[in-house]
N, C-alpha and C. Protein backbone atom coordinates (compact mmCIF):
# COMPACT_ATOMS: atom_id res chain seq x y z
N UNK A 1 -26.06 -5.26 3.23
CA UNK A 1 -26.03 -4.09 4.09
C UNK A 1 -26.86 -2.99 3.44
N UNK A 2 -28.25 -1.88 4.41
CA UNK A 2 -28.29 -1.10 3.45
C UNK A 2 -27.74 -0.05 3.87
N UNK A 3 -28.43 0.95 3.17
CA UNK A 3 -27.62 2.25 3.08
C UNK A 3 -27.18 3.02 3.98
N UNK A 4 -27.61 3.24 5.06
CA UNK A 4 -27.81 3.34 6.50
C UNK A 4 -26.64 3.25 7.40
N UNK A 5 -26.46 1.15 6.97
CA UNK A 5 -25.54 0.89 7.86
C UNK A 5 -24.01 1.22 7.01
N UNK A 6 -23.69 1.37 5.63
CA UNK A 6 -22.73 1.24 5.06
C UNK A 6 -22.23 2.67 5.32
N UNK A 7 -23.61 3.66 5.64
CA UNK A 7 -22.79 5.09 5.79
C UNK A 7 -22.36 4.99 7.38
N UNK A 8 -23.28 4.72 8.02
CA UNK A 8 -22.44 4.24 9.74
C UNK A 8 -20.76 3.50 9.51
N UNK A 9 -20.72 2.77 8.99
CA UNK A 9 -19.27 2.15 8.59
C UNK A 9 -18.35 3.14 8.34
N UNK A 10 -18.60 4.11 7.23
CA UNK A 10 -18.01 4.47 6.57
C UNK A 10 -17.55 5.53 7.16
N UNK A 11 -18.68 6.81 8.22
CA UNK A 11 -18.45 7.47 9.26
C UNK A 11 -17.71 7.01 10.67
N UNK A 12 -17.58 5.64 10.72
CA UNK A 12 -16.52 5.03 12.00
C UNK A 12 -15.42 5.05 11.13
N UNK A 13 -14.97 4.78 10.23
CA UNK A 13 -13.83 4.49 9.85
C UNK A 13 -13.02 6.05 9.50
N UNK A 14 -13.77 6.92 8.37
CA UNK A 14 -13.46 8.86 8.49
C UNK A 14 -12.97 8.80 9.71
N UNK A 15 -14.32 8.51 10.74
CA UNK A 15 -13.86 9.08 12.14
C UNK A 15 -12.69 8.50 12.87
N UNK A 16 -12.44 7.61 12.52
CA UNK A 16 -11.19 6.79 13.48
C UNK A 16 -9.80 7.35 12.50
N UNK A 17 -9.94 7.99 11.40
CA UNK A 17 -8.83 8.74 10.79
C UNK A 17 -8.65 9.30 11.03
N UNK A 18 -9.83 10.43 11.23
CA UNK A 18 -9.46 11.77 11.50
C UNK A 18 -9.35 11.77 12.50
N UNK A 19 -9.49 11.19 13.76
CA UNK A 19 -9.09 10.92 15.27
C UNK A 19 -7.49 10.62 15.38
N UNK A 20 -7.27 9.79 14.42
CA UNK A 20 -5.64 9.70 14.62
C UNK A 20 -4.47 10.44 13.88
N UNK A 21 -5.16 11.38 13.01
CA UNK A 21 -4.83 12.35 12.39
C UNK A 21 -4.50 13.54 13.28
N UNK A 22 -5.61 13.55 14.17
CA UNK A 22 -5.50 14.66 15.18
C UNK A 22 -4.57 14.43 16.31
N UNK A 23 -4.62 13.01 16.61
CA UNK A 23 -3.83 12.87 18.17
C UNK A 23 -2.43 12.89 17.38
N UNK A 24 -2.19 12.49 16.02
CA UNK A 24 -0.72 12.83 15.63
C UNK A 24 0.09 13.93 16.03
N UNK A 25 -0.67 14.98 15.58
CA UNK A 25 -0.43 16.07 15.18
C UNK A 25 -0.95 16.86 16.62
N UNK A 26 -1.62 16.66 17.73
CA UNK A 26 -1.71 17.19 19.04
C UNK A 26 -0.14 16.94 19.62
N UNK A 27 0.24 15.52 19.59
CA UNK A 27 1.64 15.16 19.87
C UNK A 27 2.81 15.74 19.76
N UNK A 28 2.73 16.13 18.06
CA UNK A 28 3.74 16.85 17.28
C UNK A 28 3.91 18.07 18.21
N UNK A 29 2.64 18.66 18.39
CA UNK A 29 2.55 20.26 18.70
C UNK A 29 2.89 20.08 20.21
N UNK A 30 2.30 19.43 21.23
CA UNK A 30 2.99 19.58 22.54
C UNK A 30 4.21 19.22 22.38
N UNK A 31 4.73 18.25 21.80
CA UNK A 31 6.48 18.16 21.88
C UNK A 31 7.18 19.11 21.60
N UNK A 32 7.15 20.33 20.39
CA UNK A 32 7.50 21.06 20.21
C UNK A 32 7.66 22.24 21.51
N UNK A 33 6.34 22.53 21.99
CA UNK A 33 6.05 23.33 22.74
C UNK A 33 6.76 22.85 24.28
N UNK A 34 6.65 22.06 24.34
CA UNK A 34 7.49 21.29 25.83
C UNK A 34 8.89 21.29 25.76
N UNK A 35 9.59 21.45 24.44
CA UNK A 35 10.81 21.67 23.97
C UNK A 35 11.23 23.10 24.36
N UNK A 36 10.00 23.65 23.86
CA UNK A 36 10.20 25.44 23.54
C UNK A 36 10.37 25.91 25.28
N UNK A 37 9.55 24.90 26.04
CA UNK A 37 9.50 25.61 27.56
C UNK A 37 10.71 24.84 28.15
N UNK A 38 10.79 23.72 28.15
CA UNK A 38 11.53 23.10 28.95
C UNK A 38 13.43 22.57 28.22
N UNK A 39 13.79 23.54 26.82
CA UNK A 39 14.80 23.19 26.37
C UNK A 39 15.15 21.04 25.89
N UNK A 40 14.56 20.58 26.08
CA UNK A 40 14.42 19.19 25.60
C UNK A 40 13.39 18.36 25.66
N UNK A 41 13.28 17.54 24.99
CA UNK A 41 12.03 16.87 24.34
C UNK A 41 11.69 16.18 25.50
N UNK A 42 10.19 15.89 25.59
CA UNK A 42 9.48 15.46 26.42
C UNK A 42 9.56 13.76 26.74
N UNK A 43 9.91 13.55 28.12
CA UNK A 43 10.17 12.00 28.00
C UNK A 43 9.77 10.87 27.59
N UNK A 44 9.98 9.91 26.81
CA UNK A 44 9.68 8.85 26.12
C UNK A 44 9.46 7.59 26.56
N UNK A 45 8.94 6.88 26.11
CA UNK A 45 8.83 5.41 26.92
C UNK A 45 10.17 4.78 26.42
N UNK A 46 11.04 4.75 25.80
CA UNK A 46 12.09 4.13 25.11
C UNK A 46 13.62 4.73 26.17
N UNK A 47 13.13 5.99 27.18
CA UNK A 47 14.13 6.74 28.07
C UNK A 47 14.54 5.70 28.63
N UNK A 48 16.15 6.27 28.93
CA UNK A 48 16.31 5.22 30.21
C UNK A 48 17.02 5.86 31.60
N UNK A 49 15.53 5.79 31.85
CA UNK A 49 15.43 6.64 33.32
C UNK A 49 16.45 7.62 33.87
N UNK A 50 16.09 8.79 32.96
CA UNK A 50 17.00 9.74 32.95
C UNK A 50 16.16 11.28 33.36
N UNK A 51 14.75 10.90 33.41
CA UNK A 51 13.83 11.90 33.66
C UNK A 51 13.07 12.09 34.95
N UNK A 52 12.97 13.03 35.59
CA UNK A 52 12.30 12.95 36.98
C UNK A 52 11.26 12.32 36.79
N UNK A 53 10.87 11.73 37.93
CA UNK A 53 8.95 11.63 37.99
C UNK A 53 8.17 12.66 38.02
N UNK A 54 8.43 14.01 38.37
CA UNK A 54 7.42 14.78 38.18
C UNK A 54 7.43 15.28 36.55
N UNK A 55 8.05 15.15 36.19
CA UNK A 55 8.31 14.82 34.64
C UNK A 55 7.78 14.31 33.63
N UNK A 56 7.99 12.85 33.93
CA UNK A 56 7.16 11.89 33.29
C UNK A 56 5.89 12.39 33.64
N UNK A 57 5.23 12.41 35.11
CA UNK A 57 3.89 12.33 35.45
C UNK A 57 3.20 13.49 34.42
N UNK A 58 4.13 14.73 34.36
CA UNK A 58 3.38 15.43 33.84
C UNK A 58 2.96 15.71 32.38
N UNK A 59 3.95 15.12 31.52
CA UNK A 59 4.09 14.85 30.50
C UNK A 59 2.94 13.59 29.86
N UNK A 60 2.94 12.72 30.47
CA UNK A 60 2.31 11.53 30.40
C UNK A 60 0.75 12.51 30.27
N UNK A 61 0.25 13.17 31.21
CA UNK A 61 -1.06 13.53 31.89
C UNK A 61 -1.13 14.71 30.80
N UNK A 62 -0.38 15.71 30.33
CA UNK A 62 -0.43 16.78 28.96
C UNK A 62 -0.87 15.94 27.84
N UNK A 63 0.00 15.00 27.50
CA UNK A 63 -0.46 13.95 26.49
C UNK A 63 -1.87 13.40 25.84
N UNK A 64 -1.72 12.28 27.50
CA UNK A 64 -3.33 11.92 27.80
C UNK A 64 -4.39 12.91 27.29
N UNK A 65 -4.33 13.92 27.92
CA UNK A 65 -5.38 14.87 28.57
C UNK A 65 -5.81 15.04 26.29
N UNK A 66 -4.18 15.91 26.00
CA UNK A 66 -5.33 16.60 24.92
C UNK A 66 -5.26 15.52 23.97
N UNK A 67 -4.57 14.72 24.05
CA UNK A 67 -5.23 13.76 23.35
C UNK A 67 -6.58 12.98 22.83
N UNK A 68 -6.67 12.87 24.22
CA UNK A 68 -8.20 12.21 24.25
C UNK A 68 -9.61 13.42 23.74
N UNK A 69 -8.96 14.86 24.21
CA UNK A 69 -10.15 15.91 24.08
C UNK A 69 -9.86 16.14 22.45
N UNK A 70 -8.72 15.91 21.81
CA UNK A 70 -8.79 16.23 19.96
C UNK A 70 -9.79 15.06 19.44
N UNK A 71 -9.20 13.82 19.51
CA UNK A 71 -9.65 12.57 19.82
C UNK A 71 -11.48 12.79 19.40
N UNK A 72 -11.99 13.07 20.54
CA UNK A 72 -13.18 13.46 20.74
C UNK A 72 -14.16 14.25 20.11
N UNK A 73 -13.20 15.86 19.66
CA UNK A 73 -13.71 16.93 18.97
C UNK A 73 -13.64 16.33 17.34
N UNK A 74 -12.08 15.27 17.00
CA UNK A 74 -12.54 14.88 16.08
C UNK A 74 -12.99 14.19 15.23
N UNK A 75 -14.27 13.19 16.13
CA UNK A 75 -14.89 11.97 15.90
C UNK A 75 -15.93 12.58 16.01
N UNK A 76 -16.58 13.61 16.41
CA UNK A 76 -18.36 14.23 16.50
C UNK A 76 -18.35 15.15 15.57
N UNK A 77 -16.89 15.71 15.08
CA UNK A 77 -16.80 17.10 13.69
C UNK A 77 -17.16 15.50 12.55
N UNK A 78 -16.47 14.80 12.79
CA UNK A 78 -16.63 13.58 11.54
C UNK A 78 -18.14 13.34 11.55
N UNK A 79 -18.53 12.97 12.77
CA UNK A 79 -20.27 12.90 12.97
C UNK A 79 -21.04 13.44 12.07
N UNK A 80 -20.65 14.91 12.77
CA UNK A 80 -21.21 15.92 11.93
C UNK A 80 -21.31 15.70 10.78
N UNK A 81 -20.75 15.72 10.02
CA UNK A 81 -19.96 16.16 8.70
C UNK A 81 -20.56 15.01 7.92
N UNK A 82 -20.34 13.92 8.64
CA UNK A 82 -20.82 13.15 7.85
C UNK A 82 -22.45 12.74 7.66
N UNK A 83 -23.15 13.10 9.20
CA UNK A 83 -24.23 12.82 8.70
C UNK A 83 -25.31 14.04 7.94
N UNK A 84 -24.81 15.26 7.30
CA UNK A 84 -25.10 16.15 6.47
C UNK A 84 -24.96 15.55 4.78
N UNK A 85 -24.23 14.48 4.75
CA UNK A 85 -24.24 13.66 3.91
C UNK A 85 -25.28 12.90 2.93
C-alpha cells in the first residue's frame, strides 16, 4: 500500500469514530432534552407499546434527522483535518 492509500484508510476509519462519537453523544443530548420537554424519556425500541404513534413517529424522525446531519459534519471535519495532514 502506498502512502496515499494508507492515509485514505486511516481517514475512513478517524472518520467512522468520530461519526459515532458524535451520533452517541447527539442521542445523549436529545434524550435529555426530550426528557426536559416532555417529563420522560423518549420511546425505545425495547417499549412495550406504551407510547403514542405520534410519539414514536416523532422521536424516531428527531433522532434520524440529527443524527445523520452530526454524522455528516463529522466525517468532512475528519476530512478536513485529516487531509492538512
Amino acid at each position: 500500500m502506498d502512502e496515499k492509500q494508507t492515509q485514505s484508510v486511516v481517514a475512513k476509519l478517524i472518520g467512522a469514530g468520530v461519526a459515532l462519537g458524535a451520533a452517541v453523544i447527539v442521542q445523549k443530548i436529545l434524550s435529555r432534552a426530550w426528557e426536559a420537554k416532555t417529563g420522560h424519556a423518549p420511546p425505545a425500541a425495547d417499549d412495550q407499546g406504551d407510547a403514542p404513534l405520534a410519539e414514536i413517529v416523532a422521536a424516531a424522525a428527531l433522532t434520524g434527522a440529527l443524527v445523520a446531519i452530526s454524522r455528516v459534519l463529522a466525517t468532512r471535519g475528519t476530512a478536513r483535518f485529516t487531509a492538512k495532514l
